[in-house]
Protein backbone atom coordinates (compact mmCIF):
# COMPACT_ATOMS: atom_id res chain seq x y z
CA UNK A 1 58.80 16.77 -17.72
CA UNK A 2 59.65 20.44 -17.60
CA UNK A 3 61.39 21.92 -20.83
CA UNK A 4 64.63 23.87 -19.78
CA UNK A 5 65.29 27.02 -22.02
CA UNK A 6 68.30 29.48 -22.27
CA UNK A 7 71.66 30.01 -23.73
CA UNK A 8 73.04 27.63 -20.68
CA UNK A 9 71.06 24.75 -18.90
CA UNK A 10 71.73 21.73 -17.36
CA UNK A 11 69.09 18.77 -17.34
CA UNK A 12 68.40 15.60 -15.85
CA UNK A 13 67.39 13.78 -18.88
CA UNK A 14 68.84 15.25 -22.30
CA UNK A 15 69.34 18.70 -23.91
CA UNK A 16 69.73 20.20 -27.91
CA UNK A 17 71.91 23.16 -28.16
CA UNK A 18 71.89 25.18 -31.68
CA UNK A 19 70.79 28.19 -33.74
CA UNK A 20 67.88 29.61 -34.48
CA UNK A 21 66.14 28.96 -31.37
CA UNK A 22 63.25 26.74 -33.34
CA UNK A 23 65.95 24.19 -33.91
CA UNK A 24 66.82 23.80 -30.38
CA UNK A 25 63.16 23.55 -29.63
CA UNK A 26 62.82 20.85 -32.17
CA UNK A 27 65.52 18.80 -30.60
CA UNK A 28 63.74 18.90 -27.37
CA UNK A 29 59.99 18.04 -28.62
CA UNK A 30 62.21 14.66 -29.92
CA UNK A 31 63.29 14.22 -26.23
CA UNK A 32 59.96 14.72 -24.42
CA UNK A 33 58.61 12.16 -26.85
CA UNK A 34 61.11 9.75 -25.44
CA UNK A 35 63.32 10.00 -27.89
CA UNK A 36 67.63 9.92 -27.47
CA UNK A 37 70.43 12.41 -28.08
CA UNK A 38 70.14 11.42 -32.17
CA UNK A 39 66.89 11.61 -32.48
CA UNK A 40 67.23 15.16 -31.32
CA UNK A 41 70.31 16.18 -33.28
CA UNK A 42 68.34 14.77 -36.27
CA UNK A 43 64.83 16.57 -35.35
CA UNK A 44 67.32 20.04 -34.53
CA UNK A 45 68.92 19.89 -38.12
CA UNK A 46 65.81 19.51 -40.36
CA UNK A 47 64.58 22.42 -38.35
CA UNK A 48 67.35 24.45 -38.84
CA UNK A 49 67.29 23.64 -42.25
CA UNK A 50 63.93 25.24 -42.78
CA UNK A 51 63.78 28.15 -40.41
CA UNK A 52 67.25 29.32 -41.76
CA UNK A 53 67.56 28.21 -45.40
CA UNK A 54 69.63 30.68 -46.61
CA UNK A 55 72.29 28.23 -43.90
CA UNK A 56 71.61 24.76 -45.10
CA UNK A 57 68.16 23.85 -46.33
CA UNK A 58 67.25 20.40 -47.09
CA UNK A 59 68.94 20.45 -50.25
CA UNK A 60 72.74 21.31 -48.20
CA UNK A 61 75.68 19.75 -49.25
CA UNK A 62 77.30 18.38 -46.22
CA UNK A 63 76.29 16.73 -42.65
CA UNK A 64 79.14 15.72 -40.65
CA UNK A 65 79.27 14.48 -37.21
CA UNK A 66 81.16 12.65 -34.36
CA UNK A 67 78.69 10.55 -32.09
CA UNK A 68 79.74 9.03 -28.76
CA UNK A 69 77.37 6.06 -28.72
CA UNK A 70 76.43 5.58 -24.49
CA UNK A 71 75.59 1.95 -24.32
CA UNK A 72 78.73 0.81 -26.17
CA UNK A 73 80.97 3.58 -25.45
CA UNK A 74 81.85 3.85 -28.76
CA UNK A 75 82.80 6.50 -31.13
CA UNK A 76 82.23 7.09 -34.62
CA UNK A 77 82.36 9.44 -37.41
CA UNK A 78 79.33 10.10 -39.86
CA UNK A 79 81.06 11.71 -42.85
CA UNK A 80 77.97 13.05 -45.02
CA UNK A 81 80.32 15.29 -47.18
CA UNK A 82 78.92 16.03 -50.97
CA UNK A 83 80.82 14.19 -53.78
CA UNK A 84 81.45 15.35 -57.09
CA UNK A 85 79.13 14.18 -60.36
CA UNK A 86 80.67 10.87 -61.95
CA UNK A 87 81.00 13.60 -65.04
CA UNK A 88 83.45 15.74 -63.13
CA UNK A 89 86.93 17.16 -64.51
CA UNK A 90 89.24 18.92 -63.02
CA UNK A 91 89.10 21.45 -65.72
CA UNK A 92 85.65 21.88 -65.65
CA UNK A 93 85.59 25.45 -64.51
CA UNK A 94 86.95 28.12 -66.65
CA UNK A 95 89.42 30.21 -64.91
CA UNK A 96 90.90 33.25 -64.96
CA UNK A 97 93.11 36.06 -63.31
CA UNK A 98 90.96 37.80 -60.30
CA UNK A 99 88.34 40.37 -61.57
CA UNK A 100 89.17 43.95 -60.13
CA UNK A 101 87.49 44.59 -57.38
CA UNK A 102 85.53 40.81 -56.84
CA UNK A 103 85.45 39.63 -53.60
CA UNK A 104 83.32 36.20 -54.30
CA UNK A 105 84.32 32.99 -52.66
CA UNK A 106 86.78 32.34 -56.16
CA UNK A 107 88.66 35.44 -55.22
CA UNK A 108 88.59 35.17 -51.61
CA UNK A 109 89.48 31.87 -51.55
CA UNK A 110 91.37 30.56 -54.38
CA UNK A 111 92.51 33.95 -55.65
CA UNK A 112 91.10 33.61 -59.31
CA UNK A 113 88.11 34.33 -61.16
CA UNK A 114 85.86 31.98 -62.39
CA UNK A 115 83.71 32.84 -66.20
CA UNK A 116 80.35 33.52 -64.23
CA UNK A 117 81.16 32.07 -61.31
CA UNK A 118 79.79 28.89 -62.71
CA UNK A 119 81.10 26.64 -59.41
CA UNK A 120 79.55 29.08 -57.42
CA UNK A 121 75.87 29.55 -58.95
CA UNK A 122 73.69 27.51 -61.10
CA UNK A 123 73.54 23.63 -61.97
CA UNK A 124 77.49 22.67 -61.81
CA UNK A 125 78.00 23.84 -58.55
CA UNK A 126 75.80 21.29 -57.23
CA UNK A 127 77.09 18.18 -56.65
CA UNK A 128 75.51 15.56 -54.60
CA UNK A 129 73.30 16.85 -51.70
CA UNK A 130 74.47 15.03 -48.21
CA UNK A 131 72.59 16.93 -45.49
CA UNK A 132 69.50 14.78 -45.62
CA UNK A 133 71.53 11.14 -45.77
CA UNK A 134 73.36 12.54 -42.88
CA UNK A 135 70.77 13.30 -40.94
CA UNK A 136 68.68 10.08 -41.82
CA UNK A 137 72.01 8.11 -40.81
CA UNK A 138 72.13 9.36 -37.85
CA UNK A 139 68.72 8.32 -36.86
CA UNK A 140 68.61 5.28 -38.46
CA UNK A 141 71.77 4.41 -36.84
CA UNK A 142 71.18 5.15 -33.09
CA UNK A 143 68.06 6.66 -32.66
CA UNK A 144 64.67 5.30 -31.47
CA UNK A 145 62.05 7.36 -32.39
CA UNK A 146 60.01 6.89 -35.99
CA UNK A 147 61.15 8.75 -38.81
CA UNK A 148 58.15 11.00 -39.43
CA UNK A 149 58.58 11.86 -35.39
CA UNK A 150 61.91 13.33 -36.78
CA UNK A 151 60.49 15.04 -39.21
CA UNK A 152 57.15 16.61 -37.77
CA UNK A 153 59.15 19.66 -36.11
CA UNK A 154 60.49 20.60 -39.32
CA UNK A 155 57.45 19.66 -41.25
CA UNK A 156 55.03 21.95 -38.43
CA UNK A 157 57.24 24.80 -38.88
CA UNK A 158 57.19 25.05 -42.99
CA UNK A 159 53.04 25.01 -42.51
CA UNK A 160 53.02 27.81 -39.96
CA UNK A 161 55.00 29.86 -42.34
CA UNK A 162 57.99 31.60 -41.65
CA UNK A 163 58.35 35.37 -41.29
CA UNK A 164 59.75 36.80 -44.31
CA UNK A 165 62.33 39.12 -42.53
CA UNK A 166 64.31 35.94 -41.23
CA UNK A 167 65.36 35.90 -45.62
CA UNK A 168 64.57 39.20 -46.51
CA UNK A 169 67.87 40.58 -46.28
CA UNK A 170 69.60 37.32 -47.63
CA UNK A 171 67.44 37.46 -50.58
CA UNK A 172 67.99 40.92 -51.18
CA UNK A 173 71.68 40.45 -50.92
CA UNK A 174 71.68 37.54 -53.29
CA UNK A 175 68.99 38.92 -55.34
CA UNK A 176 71.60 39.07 -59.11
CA UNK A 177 72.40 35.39 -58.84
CA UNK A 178 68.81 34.24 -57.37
CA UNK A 179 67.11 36.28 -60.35
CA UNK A 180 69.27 34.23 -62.54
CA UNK A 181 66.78 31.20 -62.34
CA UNK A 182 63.35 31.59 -62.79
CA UNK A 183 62.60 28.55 -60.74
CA UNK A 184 64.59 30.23 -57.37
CA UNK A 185 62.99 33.73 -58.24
CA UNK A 186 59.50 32.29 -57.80
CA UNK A 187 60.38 30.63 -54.75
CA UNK A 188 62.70 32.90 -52.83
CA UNK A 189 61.03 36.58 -54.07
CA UNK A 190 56.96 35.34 -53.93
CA UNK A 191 54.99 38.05 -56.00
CA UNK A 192 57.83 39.87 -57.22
CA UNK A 193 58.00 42.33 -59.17
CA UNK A 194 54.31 43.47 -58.95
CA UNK A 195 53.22 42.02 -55.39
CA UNK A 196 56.63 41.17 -53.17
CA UNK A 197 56.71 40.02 -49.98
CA UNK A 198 57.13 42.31 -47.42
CA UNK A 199 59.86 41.52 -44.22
CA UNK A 200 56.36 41.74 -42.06
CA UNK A 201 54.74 38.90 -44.23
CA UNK A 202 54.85 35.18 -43.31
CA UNK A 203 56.53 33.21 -46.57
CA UNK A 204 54.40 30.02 -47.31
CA UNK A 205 56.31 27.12 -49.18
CA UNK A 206 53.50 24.50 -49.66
CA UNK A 207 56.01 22.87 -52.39
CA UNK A 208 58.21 21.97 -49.17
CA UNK A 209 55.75 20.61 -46.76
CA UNK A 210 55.00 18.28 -49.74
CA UNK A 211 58.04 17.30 -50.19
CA UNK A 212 58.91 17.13 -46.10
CA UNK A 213 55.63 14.94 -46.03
CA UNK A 214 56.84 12.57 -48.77
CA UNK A 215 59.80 12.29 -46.82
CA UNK A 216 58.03 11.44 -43.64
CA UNK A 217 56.17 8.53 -45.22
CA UNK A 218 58.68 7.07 -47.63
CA UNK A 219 61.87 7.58 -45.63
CA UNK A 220 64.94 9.49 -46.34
CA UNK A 221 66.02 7.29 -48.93
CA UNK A 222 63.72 8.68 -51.48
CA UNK A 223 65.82 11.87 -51.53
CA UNK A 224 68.15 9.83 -53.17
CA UNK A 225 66.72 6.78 -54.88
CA UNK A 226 63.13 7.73 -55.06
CA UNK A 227 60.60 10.68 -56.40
CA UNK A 228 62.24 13.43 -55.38
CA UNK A 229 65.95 12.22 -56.15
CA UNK A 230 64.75 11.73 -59.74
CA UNK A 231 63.32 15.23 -59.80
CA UNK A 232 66.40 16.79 -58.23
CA UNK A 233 68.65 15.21 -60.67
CA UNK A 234 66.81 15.33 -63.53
CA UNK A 235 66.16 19.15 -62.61
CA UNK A 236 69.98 19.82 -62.74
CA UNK A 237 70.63 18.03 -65.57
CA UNK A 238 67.89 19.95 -67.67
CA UNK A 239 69.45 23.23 -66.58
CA UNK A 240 72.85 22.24 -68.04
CA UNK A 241 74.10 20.47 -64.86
CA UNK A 242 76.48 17.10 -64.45
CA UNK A 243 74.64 15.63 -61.67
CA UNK A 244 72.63 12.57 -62.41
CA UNK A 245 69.65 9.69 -61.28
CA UNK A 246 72.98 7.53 -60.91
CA UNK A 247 75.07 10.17 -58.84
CA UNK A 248 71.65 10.07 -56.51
CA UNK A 249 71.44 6.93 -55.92
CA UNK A 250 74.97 5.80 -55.40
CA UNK A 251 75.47 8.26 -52.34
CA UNK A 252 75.97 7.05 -48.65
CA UNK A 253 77.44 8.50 -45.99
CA UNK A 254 80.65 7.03 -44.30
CA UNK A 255 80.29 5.96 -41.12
CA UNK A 256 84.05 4.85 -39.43
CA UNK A 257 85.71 5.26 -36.73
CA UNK A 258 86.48 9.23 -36.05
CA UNK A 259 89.81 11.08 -37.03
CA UNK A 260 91.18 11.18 -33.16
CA UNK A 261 94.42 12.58 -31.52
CA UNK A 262 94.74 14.09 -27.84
CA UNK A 263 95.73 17.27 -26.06
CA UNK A 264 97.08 17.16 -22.70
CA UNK A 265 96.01 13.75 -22.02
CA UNK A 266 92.22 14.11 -23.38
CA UNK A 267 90.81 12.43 -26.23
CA UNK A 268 89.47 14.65 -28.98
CA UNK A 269 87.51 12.64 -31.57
CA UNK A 270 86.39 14.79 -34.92
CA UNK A 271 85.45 13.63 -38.78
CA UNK A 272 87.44 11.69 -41.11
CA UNK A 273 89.29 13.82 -43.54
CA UNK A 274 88.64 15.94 -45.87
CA UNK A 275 86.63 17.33 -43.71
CA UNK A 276 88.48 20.21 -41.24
CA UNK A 277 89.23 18.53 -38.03
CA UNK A 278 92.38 16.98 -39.11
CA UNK A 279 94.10 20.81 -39.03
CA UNK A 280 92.27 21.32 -35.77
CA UNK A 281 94.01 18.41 -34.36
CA UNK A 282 97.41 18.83 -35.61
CA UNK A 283 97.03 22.42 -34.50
CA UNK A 284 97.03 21.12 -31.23
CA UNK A 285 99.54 18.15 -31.27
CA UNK A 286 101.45 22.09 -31.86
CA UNK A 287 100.17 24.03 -28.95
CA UNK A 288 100.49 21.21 -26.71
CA UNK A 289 103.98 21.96 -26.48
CA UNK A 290 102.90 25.57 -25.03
CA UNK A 291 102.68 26.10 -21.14
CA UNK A 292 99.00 26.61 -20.18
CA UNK A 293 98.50 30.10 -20.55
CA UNK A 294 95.21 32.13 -19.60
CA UNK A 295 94.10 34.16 -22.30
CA UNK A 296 94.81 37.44 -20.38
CA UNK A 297 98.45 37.01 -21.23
CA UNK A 298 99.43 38.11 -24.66
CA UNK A 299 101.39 35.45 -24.87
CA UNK A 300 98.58 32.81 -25.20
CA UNK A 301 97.41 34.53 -28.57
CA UNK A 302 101.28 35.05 -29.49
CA UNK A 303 101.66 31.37 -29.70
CA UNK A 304 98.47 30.41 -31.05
CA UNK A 305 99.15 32.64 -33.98
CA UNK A 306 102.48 31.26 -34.39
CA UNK A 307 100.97 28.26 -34.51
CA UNK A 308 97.62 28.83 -36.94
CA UNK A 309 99.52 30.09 -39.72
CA UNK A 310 101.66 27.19 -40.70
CA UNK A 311 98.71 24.76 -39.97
CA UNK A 312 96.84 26.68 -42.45
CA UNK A 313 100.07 27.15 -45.08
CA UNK A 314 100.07 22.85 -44.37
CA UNK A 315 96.41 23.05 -44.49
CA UNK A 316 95.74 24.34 -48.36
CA UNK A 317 98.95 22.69 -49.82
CA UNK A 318 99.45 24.17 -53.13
CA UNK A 319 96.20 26.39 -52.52
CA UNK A 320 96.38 30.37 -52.24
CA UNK A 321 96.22 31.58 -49.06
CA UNK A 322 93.76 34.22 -49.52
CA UNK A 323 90.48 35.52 -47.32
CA UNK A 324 88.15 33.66 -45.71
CA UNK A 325 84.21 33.69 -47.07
CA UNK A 326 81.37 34.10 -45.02
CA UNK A 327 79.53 30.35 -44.93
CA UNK A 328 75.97 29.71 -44.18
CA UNK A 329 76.84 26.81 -41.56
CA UNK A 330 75.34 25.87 -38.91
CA UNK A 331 76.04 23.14 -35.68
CA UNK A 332 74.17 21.76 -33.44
CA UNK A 333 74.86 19.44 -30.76
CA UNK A 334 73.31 16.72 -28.32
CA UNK A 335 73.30 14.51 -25.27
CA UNK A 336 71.12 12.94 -22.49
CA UNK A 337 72.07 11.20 -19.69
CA UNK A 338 72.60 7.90 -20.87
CA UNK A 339 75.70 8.98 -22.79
CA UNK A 340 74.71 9.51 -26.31
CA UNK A 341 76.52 12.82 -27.76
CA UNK A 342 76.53 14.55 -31.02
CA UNK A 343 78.68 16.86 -32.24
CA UNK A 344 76.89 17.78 -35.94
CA UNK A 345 78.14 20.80 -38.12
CA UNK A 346 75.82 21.33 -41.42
CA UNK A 347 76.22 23.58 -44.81
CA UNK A 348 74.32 24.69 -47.37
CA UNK A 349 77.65 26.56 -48.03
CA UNK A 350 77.18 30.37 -49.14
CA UNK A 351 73.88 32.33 -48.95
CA UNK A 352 71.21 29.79 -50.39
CA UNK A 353 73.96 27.80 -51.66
CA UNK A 354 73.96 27.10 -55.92
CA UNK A 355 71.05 29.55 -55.38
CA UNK A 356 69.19 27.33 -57.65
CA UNK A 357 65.35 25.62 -56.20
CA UNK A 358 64.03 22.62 -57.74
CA UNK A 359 60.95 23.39 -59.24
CA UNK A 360 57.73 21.84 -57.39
CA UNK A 361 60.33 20.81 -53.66
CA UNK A 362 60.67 23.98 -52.17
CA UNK A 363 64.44 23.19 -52.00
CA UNK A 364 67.64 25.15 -52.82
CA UNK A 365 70.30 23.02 -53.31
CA UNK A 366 73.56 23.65 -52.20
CA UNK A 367 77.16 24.20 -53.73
CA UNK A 368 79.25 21.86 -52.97
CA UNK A 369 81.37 21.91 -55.95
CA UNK A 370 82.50 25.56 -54.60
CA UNK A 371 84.51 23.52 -51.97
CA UNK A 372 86.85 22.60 -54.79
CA UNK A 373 89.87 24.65 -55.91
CA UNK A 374 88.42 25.75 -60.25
CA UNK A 375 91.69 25.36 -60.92
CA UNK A 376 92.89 21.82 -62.38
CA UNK A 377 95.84 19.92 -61.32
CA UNK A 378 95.94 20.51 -57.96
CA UNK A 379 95.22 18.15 -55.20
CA UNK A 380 91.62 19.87 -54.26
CA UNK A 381 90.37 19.91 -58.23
CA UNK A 382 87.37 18.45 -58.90
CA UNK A 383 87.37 14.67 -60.11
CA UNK A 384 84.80 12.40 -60.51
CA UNK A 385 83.21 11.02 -57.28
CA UNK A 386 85.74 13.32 -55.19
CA UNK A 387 84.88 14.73 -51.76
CA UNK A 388 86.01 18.23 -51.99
CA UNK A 389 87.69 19.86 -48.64
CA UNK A 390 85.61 21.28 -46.44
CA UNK A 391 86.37 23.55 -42.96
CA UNK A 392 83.57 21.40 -41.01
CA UNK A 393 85.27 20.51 -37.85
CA UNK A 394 83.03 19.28 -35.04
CA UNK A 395 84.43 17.80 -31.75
CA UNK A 396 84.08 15.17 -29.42
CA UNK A 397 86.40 15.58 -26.23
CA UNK A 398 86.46 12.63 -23.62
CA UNK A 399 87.39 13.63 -20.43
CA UNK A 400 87.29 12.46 -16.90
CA UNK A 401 84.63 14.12 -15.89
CA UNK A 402 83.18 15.41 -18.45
CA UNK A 403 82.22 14.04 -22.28
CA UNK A 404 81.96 17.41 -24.45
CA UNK A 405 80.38 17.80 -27.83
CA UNK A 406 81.22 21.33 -29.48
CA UNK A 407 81.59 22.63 -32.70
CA UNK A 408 80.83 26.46 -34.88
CA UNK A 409 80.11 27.73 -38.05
CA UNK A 410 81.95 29.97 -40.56
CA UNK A 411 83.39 28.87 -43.30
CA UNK A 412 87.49 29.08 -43.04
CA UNK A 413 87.52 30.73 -39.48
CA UNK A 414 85.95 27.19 -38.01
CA UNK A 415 89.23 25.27 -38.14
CA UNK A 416 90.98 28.66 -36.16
CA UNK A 417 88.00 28.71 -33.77
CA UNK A 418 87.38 25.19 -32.91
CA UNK A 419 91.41 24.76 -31.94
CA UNK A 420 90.50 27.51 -29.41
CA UNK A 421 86.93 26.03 -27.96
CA UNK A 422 89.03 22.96 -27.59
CA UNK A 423 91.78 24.68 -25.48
CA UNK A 424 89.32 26.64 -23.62
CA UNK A 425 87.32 23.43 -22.31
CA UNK A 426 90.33 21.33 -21.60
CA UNK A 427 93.19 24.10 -20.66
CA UNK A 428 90.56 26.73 -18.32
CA UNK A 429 87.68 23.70 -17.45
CA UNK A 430 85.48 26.04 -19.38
CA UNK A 431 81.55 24.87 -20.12
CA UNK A 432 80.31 25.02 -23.85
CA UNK A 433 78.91 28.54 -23.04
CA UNK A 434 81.50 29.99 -21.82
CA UNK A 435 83.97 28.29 -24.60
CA UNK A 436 81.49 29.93 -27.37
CA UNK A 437 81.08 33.32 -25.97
CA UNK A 438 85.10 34.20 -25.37
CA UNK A 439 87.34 36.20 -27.32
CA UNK A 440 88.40 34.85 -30.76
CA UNK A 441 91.32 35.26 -33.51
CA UNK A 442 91.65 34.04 -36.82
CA UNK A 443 94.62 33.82 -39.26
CA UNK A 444 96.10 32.20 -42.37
CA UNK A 445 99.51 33.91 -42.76
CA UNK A 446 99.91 36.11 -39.22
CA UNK A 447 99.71 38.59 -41.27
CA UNK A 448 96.67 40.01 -39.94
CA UNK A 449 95.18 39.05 -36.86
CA UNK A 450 91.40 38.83 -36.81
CA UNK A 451 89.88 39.43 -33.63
CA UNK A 452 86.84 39.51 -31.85
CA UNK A 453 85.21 42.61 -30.88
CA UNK A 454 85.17 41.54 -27.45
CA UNK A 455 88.72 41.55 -27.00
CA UNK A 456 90.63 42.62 -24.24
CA UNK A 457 91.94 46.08 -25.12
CA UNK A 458 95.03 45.84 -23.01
CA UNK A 459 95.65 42.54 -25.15
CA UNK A 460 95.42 44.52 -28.32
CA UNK A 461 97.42 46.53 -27.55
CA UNK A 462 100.18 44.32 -26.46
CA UNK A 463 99.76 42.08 -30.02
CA UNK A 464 100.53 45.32 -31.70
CA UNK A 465 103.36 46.27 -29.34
CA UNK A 466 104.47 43.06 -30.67
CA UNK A 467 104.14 43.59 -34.34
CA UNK A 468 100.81 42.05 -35.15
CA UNK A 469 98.55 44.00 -37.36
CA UNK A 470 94.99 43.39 -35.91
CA UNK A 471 91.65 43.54 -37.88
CA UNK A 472 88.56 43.38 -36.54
CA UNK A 473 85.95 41.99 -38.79
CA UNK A 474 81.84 41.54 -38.23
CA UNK A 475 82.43 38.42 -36.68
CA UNK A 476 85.61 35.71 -36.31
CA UNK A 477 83.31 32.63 -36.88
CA UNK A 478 79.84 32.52 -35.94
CA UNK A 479 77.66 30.97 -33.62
CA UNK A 480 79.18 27.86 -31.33
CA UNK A 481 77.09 25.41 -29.85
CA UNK A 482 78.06 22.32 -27.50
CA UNK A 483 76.65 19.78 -25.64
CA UNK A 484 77.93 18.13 -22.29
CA UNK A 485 77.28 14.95 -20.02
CA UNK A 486 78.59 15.58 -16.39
CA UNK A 487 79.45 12.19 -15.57
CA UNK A 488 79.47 12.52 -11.55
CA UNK A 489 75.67 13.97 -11.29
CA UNK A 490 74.66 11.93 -14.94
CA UNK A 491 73.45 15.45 -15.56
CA UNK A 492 73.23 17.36 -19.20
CA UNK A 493 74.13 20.71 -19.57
CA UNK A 494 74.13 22.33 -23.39
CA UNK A 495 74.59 25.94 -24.52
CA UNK A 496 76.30 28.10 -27.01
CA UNK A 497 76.06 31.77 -28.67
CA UNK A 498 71.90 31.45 -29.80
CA UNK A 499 70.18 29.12 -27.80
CA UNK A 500 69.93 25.31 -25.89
CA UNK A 501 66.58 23.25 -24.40
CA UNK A 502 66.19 20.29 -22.76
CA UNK A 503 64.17 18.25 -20.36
């Protein structure tokens, strides 16, 4: 079978679509081997969790899909979301009035300070790691391959060694809170201070093709319940963490039936709450109302701010309405032609997440207690066993001709974008491609507009004629991926911002 490469393709048999391109790659080596839509998301995500750790990593906090099982035409949610420590409080972060000048998530986000950003960085921002029960859910679920097929991608990558510049500037940019640990110091800045890496060095991590191999042969269970769930646990706990051997081994995904709703007559399937695609879908129950504009009418983006703001103000409930962070997300999505589709957004949350690596795994865990508002008493505090909300929104659309798995990265901006992906694909008949590479705005209040450097400057212009201040920041979202089957032809075709392959 011939492998099909490029930021658009369409297939006969199956196709990955994600970022970095390795990922995509992976996802494809799982369908030449025979394997189905799930065993590629699966493959793609432990890839992309170790060619872009700074993203997710193995040690990520959340997996969270919608699958459109083919043979039974079923849908379902997989809602791998981190829970908080059984020792959780709400008051368990010290808080206080925003630091002049910060501009961390706490002050972004939830417009306070919190004493050394302790839900950020360190042991009790970690809650339970979900990435790799998601992904070994997934598989186990629907897919058909063996488990160390899943994980031999990943596993090949981490012993070729990964060029150094792909972190470099991540590191560098986290380098205060990194340096904090001596454990995440050794592994993220090898030699340092004496003999450092250089960005034209390849990074070895021996500690995590151990740990990828004792995965391989003892299943994904022992992240939890085995070797290295003890280590992890006991780890955090030893550093003056919450999380425990018990928190480990009580986690499981939950796997029900997706959040759903429709829009014009299609289906759109996402996550179960609190994960974001509830606000994506009530966003547009809203916009439904709206005539079907093209977005070279003003009036388009007039209405869809209108409408993001009080989704958002609905959204965050008795939450500031402050910035959005930058997130180191990630999707990726799936399908081949016998109707499987997967619609997979993963986190490792900020850069590197808790920026804190278990000694001896080669894994930074993430910081999942950061997706909780520090401040007690409100209805997004932390509690014991509580899933914090999250802005993960993939998408599952079911229409006539077309089944459509999409979803993006980005922290807050995912619920804005992912409302407009799902427009463009139902509204203009748009592919995944072309969904992912149009214009973009973001907003919480309406007050401003974020927009897309590739917007139209007549449109500007217009929005401001109209009263809307506009910003334009490095990017509204990041990278958008999606997946297709084209049920006339049975055909696959997968692309997004980075990069899609198939067979």
């Amino acid at each position: 079978m011939n492998r099909r490469e490029g930021v658009e393709i369409v297939c006969e048999n199956g196709a990955v679509a994600a970022g970095p391109v390795e990922a995509a790659r992976a996802g494809a080596v799982a369908l030449e081997k025979g394997g189905n839509a799930f065993d590629a998301a699966a493959a793609a995500c432990l890839a992309a969790a170790v060619t872009e750790p700074q993203a997710v990593d193995i040690g990520g906090y959340v997996f969270a899909a919608v699958v459109l099982d083919g043979a039974s035409g079923r849908t379902w949610s997989i809602d791998a979301n981190t829970i908080a420590p059984a020792a959780a409080t709400p008051d368990m972060f010290r808080t206080e009035p925003m630091r002049p000048g910060a501009r961390g998530i706490n002050e972004r986000e939830y417009g306070c300070s919190v004493v050394g950003d302790a839900n950020v960085y360190g042991p009790l921002a970690v809650g339970v790691p979900g990435f790799v029960a998601g992904v070994g859910t997934l598989w186990e679920r629907w897919g058909g391959l063996e488990w160390a097929e899943i994980v031999a991608p990943a596993k090949d990558l981490v012993e070729e060694g990964l060029p150094y510049s792909r972190v470099i500037k991540d590191v560098e940019f986290k380098a205060e809170p990194i340096a904090r640990y001596p454990s995440t110091a050794a592994f993220l800045m090898p030699g340092a201070p004496d003999h450092p890496l250089a960005a034209d060095d390849l990074w070895r991590r021996p500690d995590l093709a151990c740990t990828l191999g004792r995965l391989a042969e003892t299943g994904w269970r022992d992240f939890y319940t085995g070797e290295i769930g003890r280590h992890i646990a006991d780890f955090v706990t030893s550093q003056g963490g919450i999380l425990t051997r018990a928190d480990m081994a009580a986690f499981a995904p939950r796997i029900t039936d997706p959040h759903q709703g429709t829009y014009r007559g299609v289906e759109v399937r996402t996550t179960i709450p609190p994960n974001g695609g509830f606000s994506v879908l009530e966003a547009l129950a809203e916009l439904e109302h709206e005539p079907v504009r093209p977005d070279t009418d003003p009036a388009y983006w007039d209405s869809l701010a209108k409408v993001l703001a009080p989704t958002w103000t609905k959204r965050l409930a008795d939450s500031p309405l402050h910035g959005a962070s930058p997130h180191g997300t990630m999707h990726v999505a799936a399908a081949d032609k016998q109707g499987n589709l997967v619609s997979a957004t993963i986190s490792q949350g900020g850069l590197f997440g808790a920026c804190l690596a278990v000694p001896g795994t080669g894994i930074v865990l993430g910081h999942g207690m950061c997706r909780f508002d520090p401040r007690p008493g409100l209805s997004n505090s932390p509690g014991p066993g509580k899933r914090p909300l999250t802005n993960v929104s993939p998408l599952l659309l079911r229409m006539p001709e077309r089944d459509v798995a999409i979803g993006v990265r980005g922290g807050r901006r995912i619920v804005s974008v992912a409302v407009q992906l799902a427009q463009r694909i139902i509204d203009d008949g748009a592919s995944v491609h072309r969904a992912a590479v149009s214009p973009r705005m973001h907003t919480l209040t309406g007050e401003p507009l974020e927009i897309s450097d590739n917007f139209n400057p007549a449109i500007r212009e217009s929005l401001e004629h109209r009263g809307y201040r506009l910003v334009v920041p490095d990017e509204v979202a990041g990278s958008a991926h999606g997946a297709e089957l084209l049920r006339p032809s049975r055909q696959v075709r997968a692309g997004g911002n980075i990069w899609a392959a198939g067979i």
